[in-house]
Protein backbone atom coordinates (compact mmCIF):
# COMPACT_ATOMS: atom_id res chain seq x y z
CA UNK A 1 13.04 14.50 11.10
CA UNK A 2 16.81 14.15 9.48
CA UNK A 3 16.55 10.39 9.91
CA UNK A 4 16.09 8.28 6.48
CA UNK A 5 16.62 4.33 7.66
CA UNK A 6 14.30 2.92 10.28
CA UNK A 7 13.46 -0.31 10.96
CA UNK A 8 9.73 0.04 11.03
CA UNK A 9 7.42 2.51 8.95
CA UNK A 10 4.03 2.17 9.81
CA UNK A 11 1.27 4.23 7.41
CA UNK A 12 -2.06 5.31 9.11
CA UNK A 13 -2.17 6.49 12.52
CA UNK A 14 -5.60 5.52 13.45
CA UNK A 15 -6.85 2.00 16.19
CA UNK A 16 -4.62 0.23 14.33
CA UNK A 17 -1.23 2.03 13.89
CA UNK A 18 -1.04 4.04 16.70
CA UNK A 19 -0.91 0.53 18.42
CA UNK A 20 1.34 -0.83 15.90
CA UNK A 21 3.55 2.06 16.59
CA UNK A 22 4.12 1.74 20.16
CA UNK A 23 4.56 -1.96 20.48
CA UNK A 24 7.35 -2.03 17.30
CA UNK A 25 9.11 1.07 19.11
CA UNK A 26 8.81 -0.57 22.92
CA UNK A 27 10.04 -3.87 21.39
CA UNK A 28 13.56 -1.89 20.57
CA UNK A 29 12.77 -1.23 16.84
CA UNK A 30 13.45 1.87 15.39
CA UNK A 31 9.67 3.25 13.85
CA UNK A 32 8.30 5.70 12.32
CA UNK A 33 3.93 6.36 12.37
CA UNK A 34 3.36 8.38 9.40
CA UNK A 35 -0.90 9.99 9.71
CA UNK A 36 -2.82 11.99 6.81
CA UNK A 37 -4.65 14.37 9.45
CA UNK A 38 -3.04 16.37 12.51
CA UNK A 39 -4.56 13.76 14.93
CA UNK A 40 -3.80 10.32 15.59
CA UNK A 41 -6.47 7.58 16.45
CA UNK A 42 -8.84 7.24 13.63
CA UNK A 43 -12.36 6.52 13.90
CA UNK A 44 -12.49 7.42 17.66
CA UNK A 45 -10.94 11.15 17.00
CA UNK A 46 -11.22 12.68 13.40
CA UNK A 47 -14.46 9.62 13.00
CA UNK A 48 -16.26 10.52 15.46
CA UNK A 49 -17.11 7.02 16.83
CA UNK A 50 -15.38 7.23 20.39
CA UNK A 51 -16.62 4.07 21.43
CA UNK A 52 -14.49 1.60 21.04
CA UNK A 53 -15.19 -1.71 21.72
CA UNK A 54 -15.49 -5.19 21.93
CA UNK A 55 -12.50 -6.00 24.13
CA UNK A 56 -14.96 -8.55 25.79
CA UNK A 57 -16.92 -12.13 25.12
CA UNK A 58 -18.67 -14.06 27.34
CA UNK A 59 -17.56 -12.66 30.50
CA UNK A 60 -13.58 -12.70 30.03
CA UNK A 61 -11.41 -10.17 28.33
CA UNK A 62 -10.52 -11.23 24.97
CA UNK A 63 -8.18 -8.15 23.46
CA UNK A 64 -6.09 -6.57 26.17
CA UNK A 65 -2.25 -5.19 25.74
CA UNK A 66 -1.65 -1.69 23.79
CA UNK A 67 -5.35 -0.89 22.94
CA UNK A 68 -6.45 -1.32 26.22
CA UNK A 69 -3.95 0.75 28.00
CA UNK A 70 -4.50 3.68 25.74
CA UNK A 71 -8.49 3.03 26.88
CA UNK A 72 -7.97 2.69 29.98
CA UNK A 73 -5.02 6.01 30.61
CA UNK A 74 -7.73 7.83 29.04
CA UNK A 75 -10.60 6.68 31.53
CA UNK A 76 -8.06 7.70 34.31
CA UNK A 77 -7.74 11.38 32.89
CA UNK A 78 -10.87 12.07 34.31
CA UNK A 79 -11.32 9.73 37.15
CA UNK A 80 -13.57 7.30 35.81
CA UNK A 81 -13.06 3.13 36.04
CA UNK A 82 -13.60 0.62 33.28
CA UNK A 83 -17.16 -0.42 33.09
CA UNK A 84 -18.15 -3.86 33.74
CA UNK A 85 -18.87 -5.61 30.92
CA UNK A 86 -22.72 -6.56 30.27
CA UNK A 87 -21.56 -9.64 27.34
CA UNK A 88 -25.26 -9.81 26.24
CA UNK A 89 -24.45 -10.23 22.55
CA UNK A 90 -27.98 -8.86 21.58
CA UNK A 91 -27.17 -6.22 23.78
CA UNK A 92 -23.49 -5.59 22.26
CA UNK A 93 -23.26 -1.83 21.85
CA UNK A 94 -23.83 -1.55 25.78
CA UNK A 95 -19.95 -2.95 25.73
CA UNK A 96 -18.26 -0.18 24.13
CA UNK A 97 -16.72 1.70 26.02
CA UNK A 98 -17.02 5.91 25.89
CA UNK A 99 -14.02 7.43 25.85
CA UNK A 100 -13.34 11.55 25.49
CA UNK A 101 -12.06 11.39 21.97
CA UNK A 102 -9.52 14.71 22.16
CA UNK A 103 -8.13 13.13 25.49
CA UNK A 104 -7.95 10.00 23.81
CA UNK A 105 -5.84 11.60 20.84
CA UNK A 106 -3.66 13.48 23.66
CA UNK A 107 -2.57 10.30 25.11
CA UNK A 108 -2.15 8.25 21.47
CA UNK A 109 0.35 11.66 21.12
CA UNK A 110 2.01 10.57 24.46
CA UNK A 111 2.11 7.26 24.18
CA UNK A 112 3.78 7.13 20.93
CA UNK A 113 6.10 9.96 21.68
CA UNK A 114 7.20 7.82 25.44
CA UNK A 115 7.67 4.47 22.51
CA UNK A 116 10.64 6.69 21.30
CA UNK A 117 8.59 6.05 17.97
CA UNK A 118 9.23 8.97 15.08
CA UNK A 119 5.98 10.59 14.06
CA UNK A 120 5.11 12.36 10.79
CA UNK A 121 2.00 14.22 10.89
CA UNK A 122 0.11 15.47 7.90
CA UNK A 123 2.02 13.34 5.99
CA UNK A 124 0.75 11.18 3.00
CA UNK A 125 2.56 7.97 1.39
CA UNK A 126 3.24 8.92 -2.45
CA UNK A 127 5.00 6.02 -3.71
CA UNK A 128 6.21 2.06 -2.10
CA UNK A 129 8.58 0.24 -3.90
CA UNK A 130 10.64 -2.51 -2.91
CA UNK A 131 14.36 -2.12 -1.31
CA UNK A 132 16.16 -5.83 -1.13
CA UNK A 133 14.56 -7.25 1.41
CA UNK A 134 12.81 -4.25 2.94
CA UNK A 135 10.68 -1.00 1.18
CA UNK A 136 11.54 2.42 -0.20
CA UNK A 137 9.15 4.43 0.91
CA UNK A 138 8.42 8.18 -0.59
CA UNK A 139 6.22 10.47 1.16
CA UNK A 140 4.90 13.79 0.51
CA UNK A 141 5.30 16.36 3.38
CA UNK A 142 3.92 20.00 3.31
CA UNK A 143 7.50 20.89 2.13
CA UNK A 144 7.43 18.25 -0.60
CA UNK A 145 8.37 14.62 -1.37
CA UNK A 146 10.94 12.84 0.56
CA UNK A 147 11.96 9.49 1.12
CA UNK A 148 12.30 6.79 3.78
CA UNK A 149 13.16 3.22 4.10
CA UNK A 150 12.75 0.32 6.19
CA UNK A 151 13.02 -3.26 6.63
CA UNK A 152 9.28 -3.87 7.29
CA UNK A 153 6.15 -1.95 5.77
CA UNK A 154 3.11 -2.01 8.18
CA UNK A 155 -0.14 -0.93 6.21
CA UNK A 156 -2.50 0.76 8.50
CA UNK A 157 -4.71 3.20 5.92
CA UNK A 158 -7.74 1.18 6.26
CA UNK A 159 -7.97 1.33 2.66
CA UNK A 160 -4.53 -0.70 1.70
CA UNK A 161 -2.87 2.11 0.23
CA UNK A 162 0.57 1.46 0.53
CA UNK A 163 -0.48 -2.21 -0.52
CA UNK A 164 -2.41 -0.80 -3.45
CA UNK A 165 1.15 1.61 -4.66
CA UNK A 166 3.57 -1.74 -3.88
CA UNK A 167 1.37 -3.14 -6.92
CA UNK A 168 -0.16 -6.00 -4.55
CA UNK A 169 -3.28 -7.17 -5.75
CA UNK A 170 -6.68 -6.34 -3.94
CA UNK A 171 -10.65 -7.37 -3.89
CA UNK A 172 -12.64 -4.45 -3.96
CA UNK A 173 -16.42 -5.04 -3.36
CA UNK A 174 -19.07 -4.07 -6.70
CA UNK A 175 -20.98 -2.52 -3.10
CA UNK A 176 -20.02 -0.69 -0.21
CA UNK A 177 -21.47 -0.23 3.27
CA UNK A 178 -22.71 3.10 3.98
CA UNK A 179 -20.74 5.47 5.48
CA UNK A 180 -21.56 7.16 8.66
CA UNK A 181 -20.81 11.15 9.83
CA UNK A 182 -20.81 11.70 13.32
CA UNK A 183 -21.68 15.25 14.99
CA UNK A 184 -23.33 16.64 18.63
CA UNK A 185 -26.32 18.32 18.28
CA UNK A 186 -27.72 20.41 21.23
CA UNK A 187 -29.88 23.43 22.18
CA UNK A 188 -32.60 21.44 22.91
CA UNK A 189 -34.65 19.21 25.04
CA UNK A 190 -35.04 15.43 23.57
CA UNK A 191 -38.34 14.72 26.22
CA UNK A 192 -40.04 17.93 25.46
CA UNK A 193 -40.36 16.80 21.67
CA UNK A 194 -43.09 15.38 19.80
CA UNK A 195 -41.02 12.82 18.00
CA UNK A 196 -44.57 11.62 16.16
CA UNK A 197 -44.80 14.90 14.55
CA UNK A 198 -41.26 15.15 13.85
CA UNK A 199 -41.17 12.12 11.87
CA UNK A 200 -44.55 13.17 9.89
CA UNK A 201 -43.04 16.29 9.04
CA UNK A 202 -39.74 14.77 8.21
CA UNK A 203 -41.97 11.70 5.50
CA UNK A 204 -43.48 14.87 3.75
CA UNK A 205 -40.04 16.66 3.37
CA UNK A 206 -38.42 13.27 2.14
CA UNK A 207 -41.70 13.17 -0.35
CA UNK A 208 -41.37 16.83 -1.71
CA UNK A 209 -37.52 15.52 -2.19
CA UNK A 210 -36.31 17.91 0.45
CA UNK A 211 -34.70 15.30 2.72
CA UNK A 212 -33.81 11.43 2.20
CA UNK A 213 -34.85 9.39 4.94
CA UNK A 214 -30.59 8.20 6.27
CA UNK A 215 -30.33 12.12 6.67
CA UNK A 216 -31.16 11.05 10.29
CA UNK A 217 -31.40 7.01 10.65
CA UNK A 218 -29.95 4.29 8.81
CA UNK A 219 -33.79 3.02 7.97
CA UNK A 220 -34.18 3.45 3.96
CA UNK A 221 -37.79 3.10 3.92
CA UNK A 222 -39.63 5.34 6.25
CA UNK A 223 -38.70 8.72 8.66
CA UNK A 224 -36.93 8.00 11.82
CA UNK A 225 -35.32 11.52 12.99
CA UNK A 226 -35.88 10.91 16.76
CA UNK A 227 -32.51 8.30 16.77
CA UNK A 228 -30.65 10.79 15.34
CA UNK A 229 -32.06 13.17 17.85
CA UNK A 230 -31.48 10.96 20.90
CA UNK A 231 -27.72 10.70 19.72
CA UNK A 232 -27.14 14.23 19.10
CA UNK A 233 -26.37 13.06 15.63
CA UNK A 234 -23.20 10.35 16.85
CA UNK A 235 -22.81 7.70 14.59
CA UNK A 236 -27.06 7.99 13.05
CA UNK A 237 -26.99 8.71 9.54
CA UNK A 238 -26.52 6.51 6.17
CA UNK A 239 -24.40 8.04 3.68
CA UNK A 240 -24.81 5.40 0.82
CA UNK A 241 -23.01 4.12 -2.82
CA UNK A 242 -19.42 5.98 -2.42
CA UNK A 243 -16.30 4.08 -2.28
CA UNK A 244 -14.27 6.01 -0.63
CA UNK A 245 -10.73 3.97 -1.12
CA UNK A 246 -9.11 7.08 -2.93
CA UNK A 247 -9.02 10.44 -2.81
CA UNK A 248 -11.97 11.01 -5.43
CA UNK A 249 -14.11 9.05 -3.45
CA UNK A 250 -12.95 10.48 -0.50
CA UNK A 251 -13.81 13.86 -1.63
CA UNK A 252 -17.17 12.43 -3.00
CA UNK A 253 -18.23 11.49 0.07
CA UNK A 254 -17.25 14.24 2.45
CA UNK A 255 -18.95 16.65 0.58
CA UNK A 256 -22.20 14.22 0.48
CA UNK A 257 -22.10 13.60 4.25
CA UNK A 258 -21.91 17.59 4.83
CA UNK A 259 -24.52 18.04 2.30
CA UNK A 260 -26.84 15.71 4.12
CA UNK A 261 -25.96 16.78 7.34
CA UNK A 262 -26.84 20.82 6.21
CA UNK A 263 -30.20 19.63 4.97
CA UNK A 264 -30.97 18.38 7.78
CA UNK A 265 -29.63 21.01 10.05
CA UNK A 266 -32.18 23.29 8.25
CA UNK A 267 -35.38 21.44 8.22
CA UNK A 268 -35.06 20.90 12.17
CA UNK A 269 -34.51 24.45 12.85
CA UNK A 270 -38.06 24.84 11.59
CA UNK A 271 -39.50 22.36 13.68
CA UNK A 272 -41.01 23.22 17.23
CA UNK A 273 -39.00 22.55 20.15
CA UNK A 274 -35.68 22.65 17.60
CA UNK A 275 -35.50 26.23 17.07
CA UNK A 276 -32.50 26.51 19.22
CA UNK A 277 -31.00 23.47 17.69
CA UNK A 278 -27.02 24.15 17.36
CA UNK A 279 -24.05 21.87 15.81
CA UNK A 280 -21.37 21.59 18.44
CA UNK A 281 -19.42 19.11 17.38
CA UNK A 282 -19.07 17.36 13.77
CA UNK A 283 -16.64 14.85 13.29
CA UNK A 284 -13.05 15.98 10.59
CA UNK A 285 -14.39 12.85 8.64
CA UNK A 286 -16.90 10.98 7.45
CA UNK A 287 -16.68 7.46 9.01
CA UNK A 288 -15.62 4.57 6.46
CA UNK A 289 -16.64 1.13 7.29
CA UNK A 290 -15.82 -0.46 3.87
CA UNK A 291 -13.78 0.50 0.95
CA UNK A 292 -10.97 -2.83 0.15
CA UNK A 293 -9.56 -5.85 1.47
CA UNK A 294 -6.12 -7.26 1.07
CA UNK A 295 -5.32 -10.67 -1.16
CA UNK A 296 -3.98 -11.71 1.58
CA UNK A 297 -2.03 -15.51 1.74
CA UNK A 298 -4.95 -16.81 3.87
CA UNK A 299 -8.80 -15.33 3.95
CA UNK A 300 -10.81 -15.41 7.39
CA UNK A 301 -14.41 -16.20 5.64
CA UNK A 302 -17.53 -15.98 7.54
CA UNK A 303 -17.92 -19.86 8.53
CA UNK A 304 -14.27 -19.24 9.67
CA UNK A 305 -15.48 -16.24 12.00
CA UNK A 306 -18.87 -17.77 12.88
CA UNK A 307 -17.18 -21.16 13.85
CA UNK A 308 -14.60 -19.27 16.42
CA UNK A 309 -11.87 -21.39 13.83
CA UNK A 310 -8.36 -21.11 16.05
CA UNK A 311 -5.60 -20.54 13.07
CA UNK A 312 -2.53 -22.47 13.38
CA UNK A 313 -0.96 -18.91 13.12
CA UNK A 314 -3.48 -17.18 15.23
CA UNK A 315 -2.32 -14.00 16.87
CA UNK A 316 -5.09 -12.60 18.61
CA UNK A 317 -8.66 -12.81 19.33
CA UNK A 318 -11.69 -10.89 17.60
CA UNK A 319 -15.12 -10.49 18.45
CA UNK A 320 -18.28 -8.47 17.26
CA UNK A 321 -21.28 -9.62 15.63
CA UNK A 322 -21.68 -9.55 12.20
CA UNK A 323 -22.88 -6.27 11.31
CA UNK A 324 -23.09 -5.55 7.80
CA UNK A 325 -24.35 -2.08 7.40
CA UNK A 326 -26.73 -1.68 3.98
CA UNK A 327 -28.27 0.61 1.70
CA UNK A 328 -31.96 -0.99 2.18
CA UNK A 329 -34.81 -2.18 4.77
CA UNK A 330 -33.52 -1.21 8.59
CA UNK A 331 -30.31 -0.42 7.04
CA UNK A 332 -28.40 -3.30 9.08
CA UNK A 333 -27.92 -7.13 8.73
CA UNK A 334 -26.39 -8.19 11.78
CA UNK A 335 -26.16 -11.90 14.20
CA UNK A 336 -24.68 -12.40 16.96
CA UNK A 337 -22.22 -15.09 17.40
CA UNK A 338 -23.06 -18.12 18.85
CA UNK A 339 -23.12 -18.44 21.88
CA UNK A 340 -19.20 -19.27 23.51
CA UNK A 341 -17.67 -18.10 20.32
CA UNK A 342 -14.42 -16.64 20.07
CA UNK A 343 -12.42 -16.26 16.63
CA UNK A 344 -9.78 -15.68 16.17
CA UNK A 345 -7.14 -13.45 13.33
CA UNK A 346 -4.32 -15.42 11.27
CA UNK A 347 -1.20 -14.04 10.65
CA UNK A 348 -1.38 -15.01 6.82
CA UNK A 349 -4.77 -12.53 6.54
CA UNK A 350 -2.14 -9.96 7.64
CA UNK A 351 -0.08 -10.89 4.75
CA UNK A 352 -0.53 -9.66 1.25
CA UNK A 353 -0.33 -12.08 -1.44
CA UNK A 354 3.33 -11.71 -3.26
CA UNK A 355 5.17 -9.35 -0.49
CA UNK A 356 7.81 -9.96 1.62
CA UNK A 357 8.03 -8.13 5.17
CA UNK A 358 4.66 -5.98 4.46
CA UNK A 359 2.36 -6.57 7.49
CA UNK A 360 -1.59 -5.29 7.24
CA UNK A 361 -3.44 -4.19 10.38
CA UNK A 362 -6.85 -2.86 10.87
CA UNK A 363 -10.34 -3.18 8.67
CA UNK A 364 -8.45 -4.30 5.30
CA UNK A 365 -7.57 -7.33 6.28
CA UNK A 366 -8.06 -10.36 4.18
CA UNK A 367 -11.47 -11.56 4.65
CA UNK A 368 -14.99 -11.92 3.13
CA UNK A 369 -17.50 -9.33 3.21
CA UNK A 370 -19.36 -10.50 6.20
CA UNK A 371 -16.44 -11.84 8.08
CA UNK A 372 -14.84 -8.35 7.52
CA UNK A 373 -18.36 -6.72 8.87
CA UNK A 374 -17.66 -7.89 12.27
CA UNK A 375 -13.54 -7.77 12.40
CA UNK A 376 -13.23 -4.26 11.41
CA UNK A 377 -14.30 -2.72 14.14
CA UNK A 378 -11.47 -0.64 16.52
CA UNK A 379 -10.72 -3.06 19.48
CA UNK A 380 -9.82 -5.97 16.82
CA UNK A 381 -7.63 -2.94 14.52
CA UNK A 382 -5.99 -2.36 17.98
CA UNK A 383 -5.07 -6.28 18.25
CA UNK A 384 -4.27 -6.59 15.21
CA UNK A 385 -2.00 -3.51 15.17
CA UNK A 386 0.16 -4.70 17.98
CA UNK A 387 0.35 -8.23 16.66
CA UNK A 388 2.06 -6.51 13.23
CA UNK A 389 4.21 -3.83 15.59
CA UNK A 390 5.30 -7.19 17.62
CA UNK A 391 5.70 -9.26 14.10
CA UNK A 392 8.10 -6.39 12.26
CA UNK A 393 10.28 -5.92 15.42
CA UNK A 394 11.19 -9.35 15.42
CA UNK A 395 12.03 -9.22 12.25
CA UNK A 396 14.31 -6.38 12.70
CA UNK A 397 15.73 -8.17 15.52
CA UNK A 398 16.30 -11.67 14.44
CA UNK A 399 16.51 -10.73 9.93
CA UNK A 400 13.57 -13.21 9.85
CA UNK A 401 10.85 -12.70 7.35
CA UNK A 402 7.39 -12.25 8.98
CA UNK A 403 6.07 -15.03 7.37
CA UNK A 404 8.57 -17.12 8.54
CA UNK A 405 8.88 -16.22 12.59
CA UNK A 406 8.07 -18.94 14.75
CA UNK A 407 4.25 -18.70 16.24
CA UNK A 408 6.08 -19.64 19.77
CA UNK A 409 8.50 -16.06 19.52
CA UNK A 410 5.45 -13.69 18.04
CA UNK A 411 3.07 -14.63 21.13
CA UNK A 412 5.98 -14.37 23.68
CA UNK A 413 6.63 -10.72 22.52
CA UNK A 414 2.78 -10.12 22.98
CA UNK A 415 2.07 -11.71 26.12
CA UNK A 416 5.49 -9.65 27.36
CA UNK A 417 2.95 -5.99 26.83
CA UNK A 418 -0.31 -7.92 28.14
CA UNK A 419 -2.31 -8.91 24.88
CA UNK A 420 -4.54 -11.47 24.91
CA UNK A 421 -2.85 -14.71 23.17
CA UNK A 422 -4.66 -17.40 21.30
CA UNK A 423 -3.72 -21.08 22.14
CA UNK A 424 -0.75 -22.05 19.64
CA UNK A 425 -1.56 -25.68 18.00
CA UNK A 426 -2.41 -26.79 14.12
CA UNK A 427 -4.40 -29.20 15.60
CA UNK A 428 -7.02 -28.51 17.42
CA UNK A 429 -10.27 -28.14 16.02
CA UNK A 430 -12.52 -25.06 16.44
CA UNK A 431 -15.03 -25.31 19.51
CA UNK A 432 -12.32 -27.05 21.49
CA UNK A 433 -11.51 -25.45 24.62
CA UNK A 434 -7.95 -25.04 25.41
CA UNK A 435 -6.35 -22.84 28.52
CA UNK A 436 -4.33 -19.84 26.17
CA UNK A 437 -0.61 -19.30 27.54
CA UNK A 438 0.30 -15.84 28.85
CA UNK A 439 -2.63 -15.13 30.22
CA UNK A 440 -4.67 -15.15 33.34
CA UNK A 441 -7.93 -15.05 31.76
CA UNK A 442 -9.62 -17.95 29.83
CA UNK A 443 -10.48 -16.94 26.60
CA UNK A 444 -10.30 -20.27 24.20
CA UNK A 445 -11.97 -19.58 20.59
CA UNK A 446 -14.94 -21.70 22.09
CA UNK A 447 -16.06 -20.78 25.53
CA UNK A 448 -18.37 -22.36 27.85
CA UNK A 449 -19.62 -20.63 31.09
């Protein structure tokens, strides 16, 4: 790629960037998506997870736009229609919705590429350092280090890494939820099994020391191997204590999660019914749910999420339960949201304390622990990612500073490529119900049926 000056760079290509991406590039910006790996997508390709989800609450679509396009061209690959949505939120993981994760990383590739968005694969960011009032950017390329720059940064790692090299201050948590390897397991028959006997065989190999009991579930306290068998091994282990926000930890926990995994692999090819038992699938990464979170110029805390608070600079909806994953009991602290509850993501949680024209998207944004449980799954990263593609392209186009665009501009851009827009008012107090402009649906932070 000879060109040095863009408009745009955006660093991660996962939920949120590859969204961020397309929307900066279709709103006439020039970008460039710069990705780690040699697939784009995230946690629903190299993770494993290919469920993304929730782009629903309470019966009405509540993220739409970028996200759900690339969801829904990949349902139409192979014929299939969105599912209706259940909304039970006891019942939430019913709402994801399955999508085939190397189609879904085909069309990421041709969605970006039709943006007329630049794309650097297996490309790292080495150093960020402001440029007036845009970014120097250096990255390091198989070939070497080279150098980019651009009026507006957009930090899609996940782990704030471009925020962490600008010298931006973060809050990283003394405990981490567990991480989570993903794989498909077959060669065998899940009804013929005598799960009772699995499980006894599986508490003596955990006593002798062989196995530890989130080989296989995410319950610390006693053997549960027939969820990891109904699975096939997607998204049922517990890989605990690692923080994977840098390469160290990275590496740390890759090799655990494989470990784990092998261990496992070995004690149920001794088991009857599981001699066949074969690996057909395991995911290019272990699955990060927590590593940092931006200091960002506002913080969404819990009683903001729980509350469905509408932000004077809202600029999109959110929803999942709270679902703090931990290394203890069941292995998950979750709640549902009340019932009617929307929230909704500031701009200003986007926002790095100290930085000018550096935009956040995706699981790092500035919130507390359990607020950031439920907001960093991929349908919000994908809302989130098109609200900072839409944010730096005006920029670009008007020499605005993010901070400073008017609320009115940033949701006209989005409602112009079909997201979801929250009501725009400083006033109104959460559980108020207000009709949302640029949208057909009804989908006020409060919602009554």
């Amino acid at each position: 790629m000879s060109k040095d000056a863009f408009d745009v760079i955006i660093i991660g290509g996962g939920t949120a960037g590859v969204v961020a991406a397309i929307q900066s590039a279709r709103a006439g910006a020039s970008t460039l998506l710069v990705e780690k790996t040699g697939m784009l997508g995230g946690t629903v390709t190299t993770g494993g997870v290919p469920n993304p989800g929730l782009f629903h609450a309470w019966h009405r679509q509540i993220i739409a736009g970028i996200g759900w396009e690339l969801v829904l061209r990949t349902l139409a690959e192979t014929g299939q229609a969105p599912p209706v949505p259940l909304c039970d939120p006891r019942r939430h993981s019913l709402d994801h919705v399955h999508v085939d994760r190397f189609l879904f990383a085909a069309i990421c590739d041709e969605a970006v590429v039709e943006s007329g968005a630049g794309l650097l694969l297996h490309t790292m960011v080495a150093a960020v350092a402001p440029a007036g009032a845009g970014w120097t950017v250096t990255l390091c390329t198989k070939t070497g280090l080279t150098t980019r720059t651009a009026s507006v940064l957009i930090d899609c790692t996940g782990d704030a890494n471009a925020v962490a090299l600008a010298g931006l201050p973060l809050e990283v948590p003394e405990e981490t939820q567990p991480a989570t390897l993903s794989c498909h397991a077959g060669g065998y028959d899940v009804s013929a099994l005598d799960t009772a006997a699995l499980n006894e065989a599986m508490e003596n190999a955990v006593q002798r020391g062989e196995l530890q009991y989130t080989d296989s579930s995410w319950n610390t306290a006693q053997a549960n191997v027939s969820k990891w068998l109904a699975s096939g091994g997607e998204n049922a282990s517990h890989v605990h204590h690692i923080n994977a926000r840098d390469s160290e930890g990275k590496t740390k926990l890759e090799l655990e999660a494989r470990r784990a995994l092998l261990r496992l692999y070995r004690f149920l090819r001794q088991q009857p019914g599981l001699e066949c038992l074969r690996l057909e699938h395991m995911a290019p990464e272990c699955g990060v749910r927590e590593t940092v979170t931006i200091r960002g110029k506002k913080r969404i805390t819990v009683g903001d999420y729980t509350s469905g608070r509408l932000w004077d600079d809202a600029v999109c909806y959110s929803y999942y339960p709270l679902d703090l994953h931990v290394s203890s009991g069941q292995g998950l602290d979750g709640e549902p949201l009340p019932e009617g509850v929307v929230p909704t993501i500031p701009r200003g949680a986007m926002l790095p304390e100290g930085s000018r024209n550096l935009l956040v998207a995706g699981r790092c944004l500035s919130s507390d622990r359990l607020a950031n449980s439920a907001l960093r799954v991929q349908a919000t990263s994908m809302a989130t990612g098109q609200a900072a593609g839409a944010m730096a392209a005006l920029t670009t186009r008007t020499g605005t500073e993010v901070e400073a665009l008017p609320m009115e501009a940033i949701h006209s851009l989005l409602a112009e490529h079909a997201a979801v827009i929250p009501p725009h008012t400083a006033v109104t107090p959460p559980h108020t119900a207000v009709t949302p402009p640029h949208t057909a649906v009804t989908p006020p932070h409060t919602l009554s049926s």
